[in-house]
Protein backbone atom coordinates (compact mmCIF):
# COMPACT_ATOMS: atom_id res chain seq x y z
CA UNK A 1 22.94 79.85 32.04
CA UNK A 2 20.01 82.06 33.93
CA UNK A 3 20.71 84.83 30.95
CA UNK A 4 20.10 81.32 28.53
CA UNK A 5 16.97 80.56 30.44
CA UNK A 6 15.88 84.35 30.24
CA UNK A 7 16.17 85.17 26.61
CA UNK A 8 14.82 81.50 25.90
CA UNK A 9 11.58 81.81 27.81
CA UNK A 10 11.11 85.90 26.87
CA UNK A 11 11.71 84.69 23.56
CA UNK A 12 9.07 82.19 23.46
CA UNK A 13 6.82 83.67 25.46
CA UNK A 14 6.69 87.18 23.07
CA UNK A 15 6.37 84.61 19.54
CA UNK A 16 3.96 81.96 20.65
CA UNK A 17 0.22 83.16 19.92
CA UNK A 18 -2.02 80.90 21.62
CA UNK A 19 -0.75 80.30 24.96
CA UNK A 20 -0.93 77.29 27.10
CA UNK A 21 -0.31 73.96 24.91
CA UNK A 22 0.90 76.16 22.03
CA UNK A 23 4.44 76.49 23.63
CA UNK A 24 5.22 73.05 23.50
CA UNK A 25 6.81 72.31 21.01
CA UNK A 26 8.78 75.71 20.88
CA UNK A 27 10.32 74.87 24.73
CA UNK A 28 10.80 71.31 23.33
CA UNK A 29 13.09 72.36 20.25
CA UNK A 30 14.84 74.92 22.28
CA UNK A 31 15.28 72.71 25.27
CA UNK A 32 16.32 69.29 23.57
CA UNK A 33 18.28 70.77 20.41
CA UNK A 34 20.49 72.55 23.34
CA UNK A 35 20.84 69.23 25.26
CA UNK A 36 19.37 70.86 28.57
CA UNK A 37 16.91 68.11 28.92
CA UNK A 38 16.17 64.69 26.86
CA UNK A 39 12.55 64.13 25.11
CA UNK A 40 11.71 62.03 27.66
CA UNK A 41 12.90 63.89 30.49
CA UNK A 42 11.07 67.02 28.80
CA UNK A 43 7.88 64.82 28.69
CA UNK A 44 8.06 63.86 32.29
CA UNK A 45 8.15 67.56 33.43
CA UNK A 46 5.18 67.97 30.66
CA UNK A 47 2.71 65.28 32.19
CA UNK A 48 3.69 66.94 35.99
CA UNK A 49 2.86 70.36 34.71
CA UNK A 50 -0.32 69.31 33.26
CA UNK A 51 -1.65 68.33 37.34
CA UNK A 52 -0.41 71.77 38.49
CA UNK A 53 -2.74 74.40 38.81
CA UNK A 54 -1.87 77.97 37.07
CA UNK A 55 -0.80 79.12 34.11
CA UNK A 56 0.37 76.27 32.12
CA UNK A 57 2.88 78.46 30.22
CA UNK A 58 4.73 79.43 33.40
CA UNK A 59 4.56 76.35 34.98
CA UNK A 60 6.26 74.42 32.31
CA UNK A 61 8.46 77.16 32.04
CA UNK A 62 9.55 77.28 35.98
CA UNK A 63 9.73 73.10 36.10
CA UNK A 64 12.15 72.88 33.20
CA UNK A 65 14.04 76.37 34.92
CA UNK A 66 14.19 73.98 37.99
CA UNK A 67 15.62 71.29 36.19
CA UNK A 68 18.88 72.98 34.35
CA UNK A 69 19.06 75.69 36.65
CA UNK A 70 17.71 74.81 40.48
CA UNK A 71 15.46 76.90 41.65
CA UNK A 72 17.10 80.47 40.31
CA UNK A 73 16.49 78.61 36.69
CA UNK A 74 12.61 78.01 37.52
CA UNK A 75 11.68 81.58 39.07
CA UNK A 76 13.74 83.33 35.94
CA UNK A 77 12.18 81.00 32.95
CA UNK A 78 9.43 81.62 34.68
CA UNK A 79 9.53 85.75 34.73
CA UNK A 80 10.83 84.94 31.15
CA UNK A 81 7.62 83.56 30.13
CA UNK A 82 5.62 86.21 31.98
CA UNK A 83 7.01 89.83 31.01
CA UNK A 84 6.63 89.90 27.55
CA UNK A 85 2.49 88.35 27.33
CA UNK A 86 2.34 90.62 29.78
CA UNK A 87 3.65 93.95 28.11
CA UNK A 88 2.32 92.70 25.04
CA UNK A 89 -1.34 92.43 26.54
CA UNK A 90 -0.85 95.98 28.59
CA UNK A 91 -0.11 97.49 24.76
CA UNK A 92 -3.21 95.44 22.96
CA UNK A 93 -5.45 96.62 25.66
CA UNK A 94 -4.17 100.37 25.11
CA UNK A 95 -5.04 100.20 21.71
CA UNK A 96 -7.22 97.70 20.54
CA UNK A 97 -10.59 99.28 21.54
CA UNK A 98 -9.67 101.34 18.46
CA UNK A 99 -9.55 98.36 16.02
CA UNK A 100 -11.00 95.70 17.33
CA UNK A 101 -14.10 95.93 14.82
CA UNK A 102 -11.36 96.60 11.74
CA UNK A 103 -11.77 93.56 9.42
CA UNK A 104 -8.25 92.81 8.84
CA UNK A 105 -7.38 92.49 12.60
CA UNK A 106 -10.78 89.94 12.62
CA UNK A 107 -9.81 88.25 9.49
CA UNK A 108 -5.78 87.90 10.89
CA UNK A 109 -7.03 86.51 14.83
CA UNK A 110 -9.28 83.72 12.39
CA UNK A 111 -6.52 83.48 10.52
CA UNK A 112 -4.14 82.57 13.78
CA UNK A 113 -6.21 79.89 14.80
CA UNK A 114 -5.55 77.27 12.52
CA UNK A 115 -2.03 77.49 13.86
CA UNK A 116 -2.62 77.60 17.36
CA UNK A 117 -4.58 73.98 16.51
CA UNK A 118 -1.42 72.82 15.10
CA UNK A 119 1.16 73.99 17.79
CA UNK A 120 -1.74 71.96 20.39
CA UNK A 121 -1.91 68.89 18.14
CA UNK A 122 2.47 68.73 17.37
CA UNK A 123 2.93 67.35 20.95
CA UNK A 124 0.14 64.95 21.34
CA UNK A 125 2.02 63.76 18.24
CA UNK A 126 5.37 63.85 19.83
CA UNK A 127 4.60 62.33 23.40
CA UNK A 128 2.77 59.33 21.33
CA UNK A 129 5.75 58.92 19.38
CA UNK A 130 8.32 59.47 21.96
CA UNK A 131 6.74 57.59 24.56
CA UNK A 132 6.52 54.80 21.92
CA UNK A 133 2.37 54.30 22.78
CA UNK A 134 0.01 52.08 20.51
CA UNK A 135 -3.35 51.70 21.03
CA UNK A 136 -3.22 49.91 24.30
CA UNK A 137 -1.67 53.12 26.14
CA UNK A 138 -4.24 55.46 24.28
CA UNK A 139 -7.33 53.79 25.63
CA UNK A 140 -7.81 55.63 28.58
CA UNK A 141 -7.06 58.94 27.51
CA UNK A 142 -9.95 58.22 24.45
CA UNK A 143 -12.01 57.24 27.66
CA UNK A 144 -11.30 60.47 29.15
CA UNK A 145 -11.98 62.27 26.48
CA UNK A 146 -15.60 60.38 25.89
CA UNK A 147 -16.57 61.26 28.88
CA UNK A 148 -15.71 64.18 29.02
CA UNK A 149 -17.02 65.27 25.47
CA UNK A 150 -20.05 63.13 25.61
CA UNK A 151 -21.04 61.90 28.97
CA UNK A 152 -20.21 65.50 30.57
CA UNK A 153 -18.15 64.02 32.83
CA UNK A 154 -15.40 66.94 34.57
CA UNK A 155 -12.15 66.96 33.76
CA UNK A 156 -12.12 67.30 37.53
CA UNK A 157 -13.20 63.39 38.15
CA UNK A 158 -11.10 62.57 35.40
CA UNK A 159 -7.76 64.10 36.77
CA UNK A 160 -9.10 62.69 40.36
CA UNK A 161 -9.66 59.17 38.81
CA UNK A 162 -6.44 59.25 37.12
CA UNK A 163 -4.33 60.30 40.13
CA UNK A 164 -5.93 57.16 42.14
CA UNK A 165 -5.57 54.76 39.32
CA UNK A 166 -2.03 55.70 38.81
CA UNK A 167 -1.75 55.05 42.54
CA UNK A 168 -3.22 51.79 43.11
CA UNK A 169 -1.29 51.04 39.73
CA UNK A 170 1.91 51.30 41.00
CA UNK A 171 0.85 49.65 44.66
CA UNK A 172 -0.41 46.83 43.12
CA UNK A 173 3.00 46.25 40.72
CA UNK A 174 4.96 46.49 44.28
């Protein structure tokens, strides 16, 4: 199963372009398709690893390591998701001084980011779907995102705000 975890991770972390929310929905297909982890069980380590500081990448990667394989599973998905970004950036900065004013490496990085837009927007999609939210449940995160965009409001306050709503929430439902 660590060997699984490995080759999964290394795997997605050499083919996703884009980083951070981009490697959603790869770890989702490979994770749920394999019967590791449910949607919603994928989406609960999703919203933790979206408080945690760090890489978001590696964090995803080491909390859904944790959950199929303990704590073994979360340091090697984790070094999964690390060593190949890693060699891949050591290479790029060996060589791209050379090209990086070539027009067809330009035109192929503006090319990429259309994509990367997609791979970000697939599990907004999915988690609303999943999760089964209407427009009730997506109020506050438009709020959020108002004040944020906007008012100028940090993400800081928001995650702060959240955090102590979710709190009282759940204290005053007791």
């Amino acid at each position: 199963m660590l060997f699984k975890l490995f080759f999964l991770f290394t795997k997605i972390g050499l083919f996703t372009i884009g980083g951070g929310y981009a490697v959603i929905p790869l770890i989702e297909k490979d994770i749920v398709s394999r019967a590791w982890l449910t949607h919603h069980e994928f989406y609960e380590l999703l919203a933790i690893t979206e408080s945690l500081p760090g890489v978001f990448a590696t964090n995803i990667a080491a909390l859904v390591g944790y959950k199929i394989g303990g704590i073994r599973g979360g340091i090697v998905a984790a070094l999964g998701t690390i060593i190949a970004p890693f060699a891949i950036i050591v290479f790029i900065a060996m060589f791209l001084s050379r090209f990086q004013d070539n027009i067809y490496v330009i035109k192929a990085f503006k090319a990429l980011r259309p994509v990367v837009v997609a791979l970000v927007a697939a599990p907004c999609y999915m988690a609303i779907k999943v999760n089964k939210m209407g427009p009730k449940e997506l109020l506050l995160p438009a709020a959020a995102l108002i004040l944020m965009c906007f008012f100028g409001v940090s993400p800081i306050w928001i995650v702060i705000a959240g955090c102590l709503g979710g709190i009282a929430y759940f204290e005053l439902k007791k």
